[in-house]
Protein backbone atom coordinates (compact mmCIF):
# COMPACT_ATOMS: atom_id res chain seq x y z
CA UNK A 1 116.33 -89.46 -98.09
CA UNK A 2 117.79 -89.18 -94.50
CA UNK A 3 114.38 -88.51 -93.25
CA UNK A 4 112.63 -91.27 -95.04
CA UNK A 5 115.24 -93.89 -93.37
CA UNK A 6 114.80 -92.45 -90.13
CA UNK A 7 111.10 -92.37 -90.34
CA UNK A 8 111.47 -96.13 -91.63
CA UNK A 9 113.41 -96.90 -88.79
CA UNK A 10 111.22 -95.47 -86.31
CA UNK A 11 108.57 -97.55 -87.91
CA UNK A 12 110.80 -100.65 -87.32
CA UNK A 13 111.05 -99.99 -84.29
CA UNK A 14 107.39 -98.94 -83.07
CA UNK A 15 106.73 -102.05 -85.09
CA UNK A 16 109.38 -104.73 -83.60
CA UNK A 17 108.08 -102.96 -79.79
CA UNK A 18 104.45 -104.23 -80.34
CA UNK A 19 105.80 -107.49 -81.71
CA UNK A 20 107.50 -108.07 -78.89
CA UNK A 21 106.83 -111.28 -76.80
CA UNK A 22 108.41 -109.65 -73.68
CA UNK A 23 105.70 -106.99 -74.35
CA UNK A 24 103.07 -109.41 -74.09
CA UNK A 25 104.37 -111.21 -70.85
CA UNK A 26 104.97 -107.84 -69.12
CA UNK A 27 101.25 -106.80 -70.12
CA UNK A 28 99.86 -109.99 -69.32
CA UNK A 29 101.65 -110.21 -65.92
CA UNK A 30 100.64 -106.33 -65.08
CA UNK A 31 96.63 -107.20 -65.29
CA UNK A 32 97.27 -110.61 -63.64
CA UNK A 33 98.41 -108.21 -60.46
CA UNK A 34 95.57 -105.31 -61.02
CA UNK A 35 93.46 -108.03 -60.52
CA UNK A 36 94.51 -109.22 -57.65
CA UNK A 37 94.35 -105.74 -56.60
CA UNK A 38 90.46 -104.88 -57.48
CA UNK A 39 89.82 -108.33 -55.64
CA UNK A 40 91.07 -107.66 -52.71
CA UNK A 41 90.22 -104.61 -52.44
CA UNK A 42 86.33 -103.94 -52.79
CA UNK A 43 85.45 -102.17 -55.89
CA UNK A 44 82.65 -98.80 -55.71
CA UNK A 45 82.10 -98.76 -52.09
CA UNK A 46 80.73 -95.40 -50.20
CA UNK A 47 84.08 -93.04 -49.67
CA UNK A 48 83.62 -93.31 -46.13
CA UNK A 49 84.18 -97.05 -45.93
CA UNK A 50 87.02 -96.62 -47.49
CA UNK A 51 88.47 -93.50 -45.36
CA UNK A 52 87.48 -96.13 -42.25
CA UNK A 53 89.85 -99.03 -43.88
CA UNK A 54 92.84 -97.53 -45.26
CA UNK A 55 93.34 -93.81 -44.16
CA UNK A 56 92.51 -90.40 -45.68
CA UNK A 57 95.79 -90.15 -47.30
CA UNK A 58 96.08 -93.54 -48.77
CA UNK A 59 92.36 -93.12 -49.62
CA UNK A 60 93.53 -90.14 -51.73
CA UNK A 61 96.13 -91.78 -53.54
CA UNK A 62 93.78 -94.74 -54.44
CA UNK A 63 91.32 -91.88 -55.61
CA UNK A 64 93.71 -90.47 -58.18
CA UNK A 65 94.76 -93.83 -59.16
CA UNK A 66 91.41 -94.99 -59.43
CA UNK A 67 91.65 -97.55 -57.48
CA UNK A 68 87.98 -98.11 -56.55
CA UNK A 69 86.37 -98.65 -60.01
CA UNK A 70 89.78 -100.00 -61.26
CA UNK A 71 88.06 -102.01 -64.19
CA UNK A 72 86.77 -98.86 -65.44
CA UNK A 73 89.97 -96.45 -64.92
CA UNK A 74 92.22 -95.02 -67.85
CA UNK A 75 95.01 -96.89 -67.10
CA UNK A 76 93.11 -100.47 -67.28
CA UNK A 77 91.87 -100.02 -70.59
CA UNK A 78 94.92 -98.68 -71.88
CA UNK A 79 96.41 -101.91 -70.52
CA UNK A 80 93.72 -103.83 -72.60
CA UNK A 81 94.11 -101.52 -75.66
CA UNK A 82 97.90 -102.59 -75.35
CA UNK A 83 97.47 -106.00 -75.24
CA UNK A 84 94.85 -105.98 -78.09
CA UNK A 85 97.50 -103.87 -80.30
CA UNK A 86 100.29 -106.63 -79.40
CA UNK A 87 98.46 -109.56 -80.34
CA UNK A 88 97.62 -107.94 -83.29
CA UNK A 89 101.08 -107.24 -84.13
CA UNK A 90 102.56 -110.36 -83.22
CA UNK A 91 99.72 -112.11 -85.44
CA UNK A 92 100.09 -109.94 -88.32
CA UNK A 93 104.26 -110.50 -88.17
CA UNK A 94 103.84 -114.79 -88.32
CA UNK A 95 101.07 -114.44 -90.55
CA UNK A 96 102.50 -114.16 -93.74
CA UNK A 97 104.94 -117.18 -93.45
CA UNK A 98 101.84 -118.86 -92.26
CA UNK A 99 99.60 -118.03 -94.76
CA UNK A 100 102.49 -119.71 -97.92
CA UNK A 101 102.42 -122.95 -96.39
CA UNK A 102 98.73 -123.03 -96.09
CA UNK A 103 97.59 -121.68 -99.36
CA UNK A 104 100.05 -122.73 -101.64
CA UNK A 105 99.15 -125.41 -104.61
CA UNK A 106 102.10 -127.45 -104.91
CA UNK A 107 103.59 -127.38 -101.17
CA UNK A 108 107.58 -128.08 -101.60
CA UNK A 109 108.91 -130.91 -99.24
CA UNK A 110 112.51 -131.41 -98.58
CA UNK A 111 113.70 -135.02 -99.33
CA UNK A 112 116.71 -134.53 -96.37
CA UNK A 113 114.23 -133.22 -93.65
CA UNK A 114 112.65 -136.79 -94.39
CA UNK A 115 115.43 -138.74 -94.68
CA UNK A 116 117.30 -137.62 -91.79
CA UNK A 117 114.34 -138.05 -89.14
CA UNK A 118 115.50 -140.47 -86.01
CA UNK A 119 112.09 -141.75 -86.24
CA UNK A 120 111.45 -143.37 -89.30
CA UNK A 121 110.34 -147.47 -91.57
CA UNK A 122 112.62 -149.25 -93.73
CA UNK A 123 112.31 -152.76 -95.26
CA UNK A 124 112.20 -154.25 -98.62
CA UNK A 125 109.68 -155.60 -100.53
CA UNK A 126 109.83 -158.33 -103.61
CA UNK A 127 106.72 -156.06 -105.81
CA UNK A 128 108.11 -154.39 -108.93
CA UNK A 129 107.77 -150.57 -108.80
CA UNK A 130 104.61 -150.37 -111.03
CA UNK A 131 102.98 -152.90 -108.38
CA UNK A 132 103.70 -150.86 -105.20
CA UNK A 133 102.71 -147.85 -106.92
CA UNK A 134 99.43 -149.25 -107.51
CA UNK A 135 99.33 -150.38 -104.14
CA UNK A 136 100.42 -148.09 -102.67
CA UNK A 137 98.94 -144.65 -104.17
CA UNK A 138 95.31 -145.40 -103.62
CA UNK A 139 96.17 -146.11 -99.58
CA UNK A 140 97.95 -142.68 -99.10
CA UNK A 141 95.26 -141.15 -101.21
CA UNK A 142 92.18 -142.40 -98.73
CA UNK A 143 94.38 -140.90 -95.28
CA UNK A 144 95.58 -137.36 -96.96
CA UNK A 145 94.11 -134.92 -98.73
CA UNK A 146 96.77 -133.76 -100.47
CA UNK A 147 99.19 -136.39 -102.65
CA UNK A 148 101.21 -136.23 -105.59
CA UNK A 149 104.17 -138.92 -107.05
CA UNK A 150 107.44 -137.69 -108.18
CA UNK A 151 109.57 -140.06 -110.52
CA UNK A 152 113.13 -140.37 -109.75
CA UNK A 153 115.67 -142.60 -112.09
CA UNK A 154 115.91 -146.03 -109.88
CA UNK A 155 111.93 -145.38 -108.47
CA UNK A 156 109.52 -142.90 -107.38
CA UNK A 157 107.90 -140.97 -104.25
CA UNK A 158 104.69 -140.33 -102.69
CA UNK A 159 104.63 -137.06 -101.04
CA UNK A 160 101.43 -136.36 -99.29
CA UNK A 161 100.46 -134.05 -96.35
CA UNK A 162 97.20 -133.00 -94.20
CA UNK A 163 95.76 -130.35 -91.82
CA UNK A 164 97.72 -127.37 -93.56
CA UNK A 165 94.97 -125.35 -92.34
CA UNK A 166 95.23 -126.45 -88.38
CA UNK A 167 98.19 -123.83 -88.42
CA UNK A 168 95.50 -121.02 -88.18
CA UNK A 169 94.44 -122.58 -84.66
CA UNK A 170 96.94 -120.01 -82.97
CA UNK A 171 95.46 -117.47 -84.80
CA UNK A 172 91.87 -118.41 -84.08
CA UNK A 173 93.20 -118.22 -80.29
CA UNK A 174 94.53 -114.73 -80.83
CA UNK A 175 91.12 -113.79 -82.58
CA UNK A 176 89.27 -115.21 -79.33
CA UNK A 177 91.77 -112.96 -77.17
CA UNK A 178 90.97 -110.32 -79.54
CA UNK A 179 87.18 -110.68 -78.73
CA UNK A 180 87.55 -110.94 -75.08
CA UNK A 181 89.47 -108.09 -74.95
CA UNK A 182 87.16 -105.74 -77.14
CA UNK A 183 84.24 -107.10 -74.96
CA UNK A 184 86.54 -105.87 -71.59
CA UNK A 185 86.68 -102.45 -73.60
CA UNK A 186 83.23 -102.32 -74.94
CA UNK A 187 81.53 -103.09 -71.89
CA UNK A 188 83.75 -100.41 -69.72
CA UNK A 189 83.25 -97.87 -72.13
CA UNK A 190 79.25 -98.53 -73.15
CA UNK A 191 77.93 -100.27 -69.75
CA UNK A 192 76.61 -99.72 -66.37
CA UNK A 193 75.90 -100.81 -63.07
CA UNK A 194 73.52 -99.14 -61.04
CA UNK A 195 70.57 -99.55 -58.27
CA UNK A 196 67.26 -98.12 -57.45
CA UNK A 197 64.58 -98.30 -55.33
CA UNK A 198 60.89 -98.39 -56.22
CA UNK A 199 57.63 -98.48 -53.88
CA UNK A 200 55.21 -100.53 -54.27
CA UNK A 201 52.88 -98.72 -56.89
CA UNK A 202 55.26 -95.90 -58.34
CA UNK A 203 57.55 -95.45 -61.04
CA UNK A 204 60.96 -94.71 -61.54
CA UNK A 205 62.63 -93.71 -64.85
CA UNK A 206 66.30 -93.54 -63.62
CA UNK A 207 68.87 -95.36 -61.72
CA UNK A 208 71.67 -94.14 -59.53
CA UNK A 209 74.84 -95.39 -60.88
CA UNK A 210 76.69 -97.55 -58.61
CA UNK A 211 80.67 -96.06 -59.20
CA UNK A 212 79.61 -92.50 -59.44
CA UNK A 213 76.57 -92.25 -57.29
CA UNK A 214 75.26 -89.91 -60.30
CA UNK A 215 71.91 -90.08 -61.64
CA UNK A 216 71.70 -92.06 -65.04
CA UNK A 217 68.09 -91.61 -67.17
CA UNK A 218 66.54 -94.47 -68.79
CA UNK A 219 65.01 -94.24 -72.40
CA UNK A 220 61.86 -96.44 -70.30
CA UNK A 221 60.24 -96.23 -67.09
CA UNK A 222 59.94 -98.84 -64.56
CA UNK A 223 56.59 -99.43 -62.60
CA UNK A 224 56.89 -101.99 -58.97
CA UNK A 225 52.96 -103.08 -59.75
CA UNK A 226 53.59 -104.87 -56.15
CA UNK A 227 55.90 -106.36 -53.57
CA UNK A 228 55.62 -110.04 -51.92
CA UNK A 229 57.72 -111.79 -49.27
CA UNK A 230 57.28 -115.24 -47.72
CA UNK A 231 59.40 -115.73 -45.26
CA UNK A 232 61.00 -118.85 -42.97
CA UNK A 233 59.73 -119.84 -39.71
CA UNK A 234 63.16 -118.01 -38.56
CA UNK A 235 62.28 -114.93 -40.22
CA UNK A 236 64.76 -114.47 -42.58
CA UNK A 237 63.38 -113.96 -46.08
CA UNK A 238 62.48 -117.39 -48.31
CA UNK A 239 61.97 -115.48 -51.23
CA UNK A 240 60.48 -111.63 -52.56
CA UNK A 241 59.41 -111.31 -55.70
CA UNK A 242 58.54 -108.13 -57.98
CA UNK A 243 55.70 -107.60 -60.20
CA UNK A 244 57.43 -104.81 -62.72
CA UNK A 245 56.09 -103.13 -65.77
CA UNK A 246 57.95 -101.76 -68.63
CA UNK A 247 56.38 -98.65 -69.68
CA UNK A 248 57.47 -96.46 -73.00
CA UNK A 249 55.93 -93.83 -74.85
CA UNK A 250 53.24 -94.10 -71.79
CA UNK A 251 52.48 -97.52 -72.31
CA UNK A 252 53.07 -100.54 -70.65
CA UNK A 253 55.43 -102.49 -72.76
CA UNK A 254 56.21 -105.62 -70.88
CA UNK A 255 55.53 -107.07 -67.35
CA UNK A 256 57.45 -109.73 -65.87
CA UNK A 257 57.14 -111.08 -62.02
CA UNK A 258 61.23 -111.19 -61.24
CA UNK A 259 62.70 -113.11 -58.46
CA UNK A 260 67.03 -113.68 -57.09
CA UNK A 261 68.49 -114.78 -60.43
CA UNK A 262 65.66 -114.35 -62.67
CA UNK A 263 65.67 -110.74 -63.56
CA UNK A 264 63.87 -108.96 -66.42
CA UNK A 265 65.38 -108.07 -69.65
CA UNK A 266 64.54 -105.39 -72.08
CA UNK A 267 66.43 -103.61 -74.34
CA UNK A 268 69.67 -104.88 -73.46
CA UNK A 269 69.38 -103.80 -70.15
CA UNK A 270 69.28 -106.49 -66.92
CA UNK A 271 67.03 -105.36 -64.13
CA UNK A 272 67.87 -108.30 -61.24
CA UNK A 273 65.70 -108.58 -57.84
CA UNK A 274 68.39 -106.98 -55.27
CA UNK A 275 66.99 -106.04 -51.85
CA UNK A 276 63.93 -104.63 -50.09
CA UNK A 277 62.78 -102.72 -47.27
CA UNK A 278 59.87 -101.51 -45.62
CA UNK A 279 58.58 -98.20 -45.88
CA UNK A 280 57.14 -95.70 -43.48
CA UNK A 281 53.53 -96.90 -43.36
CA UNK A 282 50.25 -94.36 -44.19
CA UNK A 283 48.52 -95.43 -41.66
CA UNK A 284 48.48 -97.00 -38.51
CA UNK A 285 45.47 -98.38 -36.16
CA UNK A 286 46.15 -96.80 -32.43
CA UNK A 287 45.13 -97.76 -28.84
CA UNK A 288 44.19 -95.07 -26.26
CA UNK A 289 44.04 -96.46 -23.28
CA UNK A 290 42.42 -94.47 -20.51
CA UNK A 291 44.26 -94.65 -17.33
CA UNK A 292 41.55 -92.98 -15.08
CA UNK A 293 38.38 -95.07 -16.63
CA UNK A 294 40.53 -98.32 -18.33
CA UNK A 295 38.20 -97.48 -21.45
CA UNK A 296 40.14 -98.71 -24.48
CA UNK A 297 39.59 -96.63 -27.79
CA UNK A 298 40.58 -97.76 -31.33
CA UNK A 299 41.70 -95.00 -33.65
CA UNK A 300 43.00 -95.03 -37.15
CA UNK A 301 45.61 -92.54 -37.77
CA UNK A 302 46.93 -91.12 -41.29
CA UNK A 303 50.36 -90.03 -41.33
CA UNK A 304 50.98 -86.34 -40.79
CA UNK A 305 47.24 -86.01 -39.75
CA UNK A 306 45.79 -85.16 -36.22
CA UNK A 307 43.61 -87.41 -34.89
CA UNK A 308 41.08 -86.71 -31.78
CA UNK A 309 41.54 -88.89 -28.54
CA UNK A 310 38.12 -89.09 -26.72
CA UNK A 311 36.82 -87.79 -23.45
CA UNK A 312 38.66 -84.94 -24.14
CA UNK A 313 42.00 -85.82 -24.41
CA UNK A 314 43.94 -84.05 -26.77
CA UNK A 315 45.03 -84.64 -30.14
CA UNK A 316 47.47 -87.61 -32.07
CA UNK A 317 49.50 -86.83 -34.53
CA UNK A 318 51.14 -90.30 -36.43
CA UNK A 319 54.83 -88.27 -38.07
CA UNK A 320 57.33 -90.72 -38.90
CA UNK A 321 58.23 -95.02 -39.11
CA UNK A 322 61.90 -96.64 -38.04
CA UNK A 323 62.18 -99.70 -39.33
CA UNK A 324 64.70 -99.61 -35.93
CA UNK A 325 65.56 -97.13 -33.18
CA UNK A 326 67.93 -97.22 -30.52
CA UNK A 327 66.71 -96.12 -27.28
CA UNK A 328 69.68 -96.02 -24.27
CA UNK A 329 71.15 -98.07 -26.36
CA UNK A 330 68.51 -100.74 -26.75
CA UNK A 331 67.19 -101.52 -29.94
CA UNK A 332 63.67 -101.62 -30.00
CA UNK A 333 62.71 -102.39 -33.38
CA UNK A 334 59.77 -100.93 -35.58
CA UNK A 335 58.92 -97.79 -34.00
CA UNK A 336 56.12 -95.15 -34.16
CA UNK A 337 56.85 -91.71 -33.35
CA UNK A 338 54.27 -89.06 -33.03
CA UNK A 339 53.21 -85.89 -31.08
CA UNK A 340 50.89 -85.94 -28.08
CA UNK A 341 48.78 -82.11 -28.03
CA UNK A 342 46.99 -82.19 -24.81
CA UNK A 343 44.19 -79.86 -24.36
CA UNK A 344 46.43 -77.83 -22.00
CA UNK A 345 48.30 -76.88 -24.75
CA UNK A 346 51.39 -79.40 -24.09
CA UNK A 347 52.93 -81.32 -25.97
CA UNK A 348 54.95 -84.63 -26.08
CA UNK A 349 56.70 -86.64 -28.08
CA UNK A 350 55.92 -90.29 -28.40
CA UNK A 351 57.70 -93.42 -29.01
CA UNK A 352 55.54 -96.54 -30.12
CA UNK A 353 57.43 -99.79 -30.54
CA UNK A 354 55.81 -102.28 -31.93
CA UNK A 355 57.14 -104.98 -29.90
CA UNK A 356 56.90 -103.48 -26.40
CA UNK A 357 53.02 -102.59 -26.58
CA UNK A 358 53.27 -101.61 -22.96
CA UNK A 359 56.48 -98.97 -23.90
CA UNK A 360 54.04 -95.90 -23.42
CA UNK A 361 53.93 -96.16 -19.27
CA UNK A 362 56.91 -94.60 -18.79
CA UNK A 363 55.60 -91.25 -20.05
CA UNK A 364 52.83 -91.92 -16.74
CA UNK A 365 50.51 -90.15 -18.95
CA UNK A 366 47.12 -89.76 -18.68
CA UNK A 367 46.75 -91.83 -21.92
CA UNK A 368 48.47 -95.04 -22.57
CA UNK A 369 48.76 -95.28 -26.57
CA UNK A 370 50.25 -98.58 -28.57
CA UNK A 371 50.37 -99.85 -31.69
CA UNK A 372 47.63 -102.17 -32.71
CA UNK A 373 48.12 -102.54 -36.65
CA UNK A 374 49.62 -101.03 -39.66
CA UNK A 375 49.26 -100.45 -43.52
CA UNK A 376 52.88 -101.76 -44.15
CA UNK A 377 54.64 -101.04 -47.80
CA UNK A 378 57.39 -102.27 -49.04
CA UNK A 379 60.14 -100.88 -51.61
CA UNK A 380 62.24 -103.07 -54.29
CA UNK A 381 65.68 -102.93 -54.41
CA UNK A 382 66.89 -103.71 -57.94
CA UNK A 383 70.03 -103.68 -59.30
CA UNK A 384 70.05 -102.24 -63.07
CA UNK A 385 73.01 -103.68 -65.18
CA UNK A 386 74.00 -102.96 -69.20
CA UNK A 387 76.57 -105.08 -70.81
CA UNK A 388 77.10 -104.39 -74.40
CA UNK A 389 79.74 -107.00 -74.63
CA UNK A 390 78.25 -110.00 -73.35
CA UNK A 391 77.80 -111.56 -76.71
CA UNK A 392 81.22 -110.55 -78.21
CA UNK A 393 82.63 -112.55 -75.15
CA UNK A 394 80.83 -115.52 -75.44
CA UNK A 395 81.74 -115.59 -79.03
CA UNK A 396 85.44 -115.09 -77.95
CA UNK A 397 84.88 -118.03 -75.31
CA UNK A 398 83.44 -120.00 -78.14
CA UNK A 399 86.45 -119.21 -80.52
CA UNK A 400 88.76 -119.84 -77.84
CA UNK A 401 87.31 -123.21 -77.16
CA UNK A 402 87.51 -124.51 -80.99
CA UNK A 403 91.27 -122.31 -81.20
CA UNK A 404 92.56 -124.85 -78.32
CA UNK A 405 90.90 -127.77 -79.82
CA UNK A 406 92.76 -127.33 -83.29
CA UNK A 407 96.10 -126.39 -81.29
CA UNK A 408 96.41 -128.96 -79.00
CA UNK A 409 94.67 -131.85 -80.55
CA UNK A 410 95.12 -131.38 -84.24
CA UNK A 411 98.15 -130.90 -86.14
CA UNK A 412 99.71 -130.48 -89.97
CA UNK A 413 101.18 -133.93 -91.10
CA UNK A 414 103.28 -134.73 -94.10
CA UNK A 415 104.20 -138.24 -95.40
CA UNK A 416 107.03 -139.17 -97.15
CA UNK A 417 107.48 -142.67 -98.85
CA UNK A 418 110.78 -143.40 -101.05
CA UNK A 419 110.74 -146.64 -103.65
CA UNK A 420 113.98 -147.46 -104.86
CA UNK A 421 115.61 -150.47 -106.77
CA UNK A 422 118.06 -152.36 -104.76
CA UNK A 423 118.77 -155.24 -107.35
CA UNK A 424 115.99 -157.88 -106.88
CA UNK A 425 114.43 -156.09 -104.23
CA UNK A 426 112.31 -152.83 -104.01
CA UNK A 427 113.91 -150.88 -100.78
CA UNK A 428 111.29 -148.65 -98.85
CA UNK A 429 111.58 -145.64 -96.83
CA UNK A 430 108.57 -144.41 -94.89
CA UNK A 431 109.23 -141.39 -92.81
CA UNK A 432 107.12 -138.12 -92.07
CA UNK A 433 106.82 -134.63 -90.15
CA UNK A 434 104.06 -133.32 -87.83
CA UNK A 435 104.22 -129.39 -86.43
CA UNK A 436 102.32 -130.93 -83.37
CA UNK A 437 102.18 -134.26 -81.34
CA UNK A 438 105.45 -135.94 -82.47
CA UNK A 439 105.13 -138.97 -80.26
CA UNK A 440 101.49 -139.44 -82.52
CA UNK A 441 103.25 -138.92 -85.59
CA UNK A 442 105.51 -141.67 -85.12
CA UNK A 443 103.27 -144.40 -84.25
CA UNK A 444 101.03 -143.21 -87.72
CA UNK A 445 104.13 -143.94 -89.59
CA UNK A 446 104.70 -147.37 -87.83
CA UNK A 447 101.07 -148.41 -88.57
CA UNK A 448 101.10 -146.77 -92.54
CA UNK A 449 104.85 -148.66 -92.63
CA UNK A 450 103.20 -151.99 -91.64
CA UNK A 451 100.00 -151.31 -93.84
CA UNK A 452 102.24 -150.99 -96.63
CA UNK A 453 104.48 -154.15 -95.91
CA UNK A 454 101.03 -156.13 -96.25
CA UNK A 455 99.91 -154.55 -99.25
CA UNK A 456 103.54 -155.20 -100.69
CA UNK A 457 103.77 -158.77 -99.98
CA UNK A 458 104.10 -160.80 -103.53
């Protein structure tokens, strides 16, 4: 018996902690400064940035505390579990008193809560009681949905209320924070954020997630069909699109030209236009330049492939593409690097800007070599997103939206109306309750108290 109390009282108190309000401020004030926190403090960056800004030690102690992907830690979603489980609680422990007043059929109303309001119509009309009834009764009727007349020895009452049910609005806010919350949980535990980059013509069938840096499969692959840039007489970027192809089961499932803020969807996964870049070209057209006989020769050279120079003059070999290269601490750009053989058996390496077609004199080789043109490819840079929980929140935006309505702006209203004899005269009392909007309430009763003086008069 001792153990079932004890048990019971643990209960209680498990029960009473969850239902605590002081719980839910504490909670709520806790994520309000993690949030802060994640803000200000850039979320899934490269370790070494983060060694750079705040230290190796206090980098470790943001590591175990997982600081860096602090939406997606332990701690956070036990944080949002908590709240979830205290809203809950504290729903579940008003409910009940909530739900009697809603759903009962004859609703009790206390004839002192009425009569002692501040706020409240008297006067006297010259009508006999069976006349104001009749009057009376059908008006109340058209405003409230609920009415009923109670007989008393020297006259009667009308009793009639409306909006019972706008008590739920708190509890359609909890459900809203409810949703939200799952979809915080939901989407930590079920989605991703990742990156990858695809050249122009190939195919990728997994991403690199961005928190971890691990590889992540897709159940599809993902073909770049092509690459296009236009860009402003400044040379920054107007706009690159990418020509992708869905393909499953080795079949192209979908294709969809994407662009900044028009990605492609499929399968509940978000693939948004990110970044590109320029990769190391295949091949590049070369001028040799004799120095001795000023003969100019155009060659076309495939990367990793010699090429011959003429009159003798040794072999080319294109090896590698910068998009930029410092150079005594100059930065010169696109560069070509490559490997001069000369028939001597030397060799030398080669440094091709494209900007500085004249670069090559400095060797004061026998051969003066520049760039002419190149087969230029580009890579894609997408950014590959899953969010389970995107349509649980907007339905908890949604429900939170209509919850705030019915709180703020509607309200449960009850009428009360007294007709007593007072010798010749009929005295009336008009006086009523609202849970919400008081100030409202008592102008209704003012303008039902003058509606009823008209419909009164003999």
């Amino acid at each position: 018996m001792a153990e079932d109390r004890g048990s019971s009282d643990l209960f209680k108190q498990i029960w009473l902690f969850f239902a605590s309000v002081k719980l839910t401020v504490t909670v709520l004030l806790t994520l309000a400064a993690t949030s802060i926190i994640g803000t200000l403090i850039p979320q899934n960056e490269s370790p070494a940035a983060y060694v750079n800004a705040f230290g190796d030690f206090i980098y470790r102690i943001f590591y175990i505390l997982d600081i860096f992907d602090m939406y997606h830690s332990w701690w956070f979603q036990f944080l949002l579990l908590l709240l979830a489980t205290n809203v809950i609680v504290c729903s579940v422990e008003r409910l009940s008193a909530t739900w009697k007043i809603i759903f009962t059929e004859n609703p009790k109303f206390n004839p002192n809560q009425f009569t002692g309001q501040k706020e409240k119509e008297k006067y006297v009309t010259g009508c006999s009681l069976e006349q104001t009834q009749k009057r009376y009764a059908p008006y109340i009727s058209k405003l409230f949905n609920y009415n009923r007349i109670e007989s008393l020895d020297d006259g009667y009452r009308i009793l009639a209320e409306k909006g019972r049910w706008t008590r739920l609005g708190v509890y359609t806010v909890h459900l809203s924070v409810l949703l939200l919350l799952t979809g915080g949980l939901v989407g930590s535990f079920f989605g991703f954020e990742g990156f990858v980059n695809i050249p122009e013509g190939e195919t990728v069938s997994s991403i690199t997630l961005r928190n971890t840096g691990q590889k992540k499969p897709l159940d599809f692959s993902i073909r770049c069909e092509d690459f296009d840039v236009q860009f402003y007489d400044t040379g920054a970027p107007k706009e690159y699109r990418s020509s992708l192809t869905v393909i499953e089961g080795g079949k192209p499932i979908l294709k969809k030209d994407i662009i900044v803020n028009d990605p492609l969807r499929y399968r509940g996964i978000n693939v948004f236009q990110s970044s590109y870049g320029t990769l190391s070209p295949k091949e590049v057209t070369l001028s040799f330049k004799s120095q001795s006989t000023s003969m100019v020769y155009m060659k076309t050279a495939v990367k990793g492939n010699a090429v011959e120079i003429p009159e003798n003059g040794g072999e080319f070999i294109f090896q590698d593409y910068r998009n930029s290269f410092d150079f005594r601490g100059h930065d010169l750009g696109e560069v070509f690097l490559g490997t001069l053989k000369s028939p001597d058996g030397s060799n030398a390496n080669v440094i091709l800007p494209k900007r500085f077609p004249e670069f090559d004199k400095m060797r004061k080789s026998r051969w003066l070599i520049s760039v002419t043109d190149a087969e230029y490819r580009y890579y894609t840079g997408l950014q590959v997103t899953k969010d389970p929980s995107v349509w649980i929140v907007y339905a908890g935006f949604i429900i939170m939206i209509l919850g705030c309505f019915i709180t703020f702006f509607m309200s449960h209203q009850r009428i009360f109306i007294e007709v007593l004899e007072k010798g010749k005269h009929r005295a009336v009392l008009v006086s009523g309750t609202s849970d919400r909007n008081k100030l409202g309430m008592n102008k209704k009763i003012k303008t039902i108290a003058q509606e009823l003086t008209r419909l009164g008069e003999v």
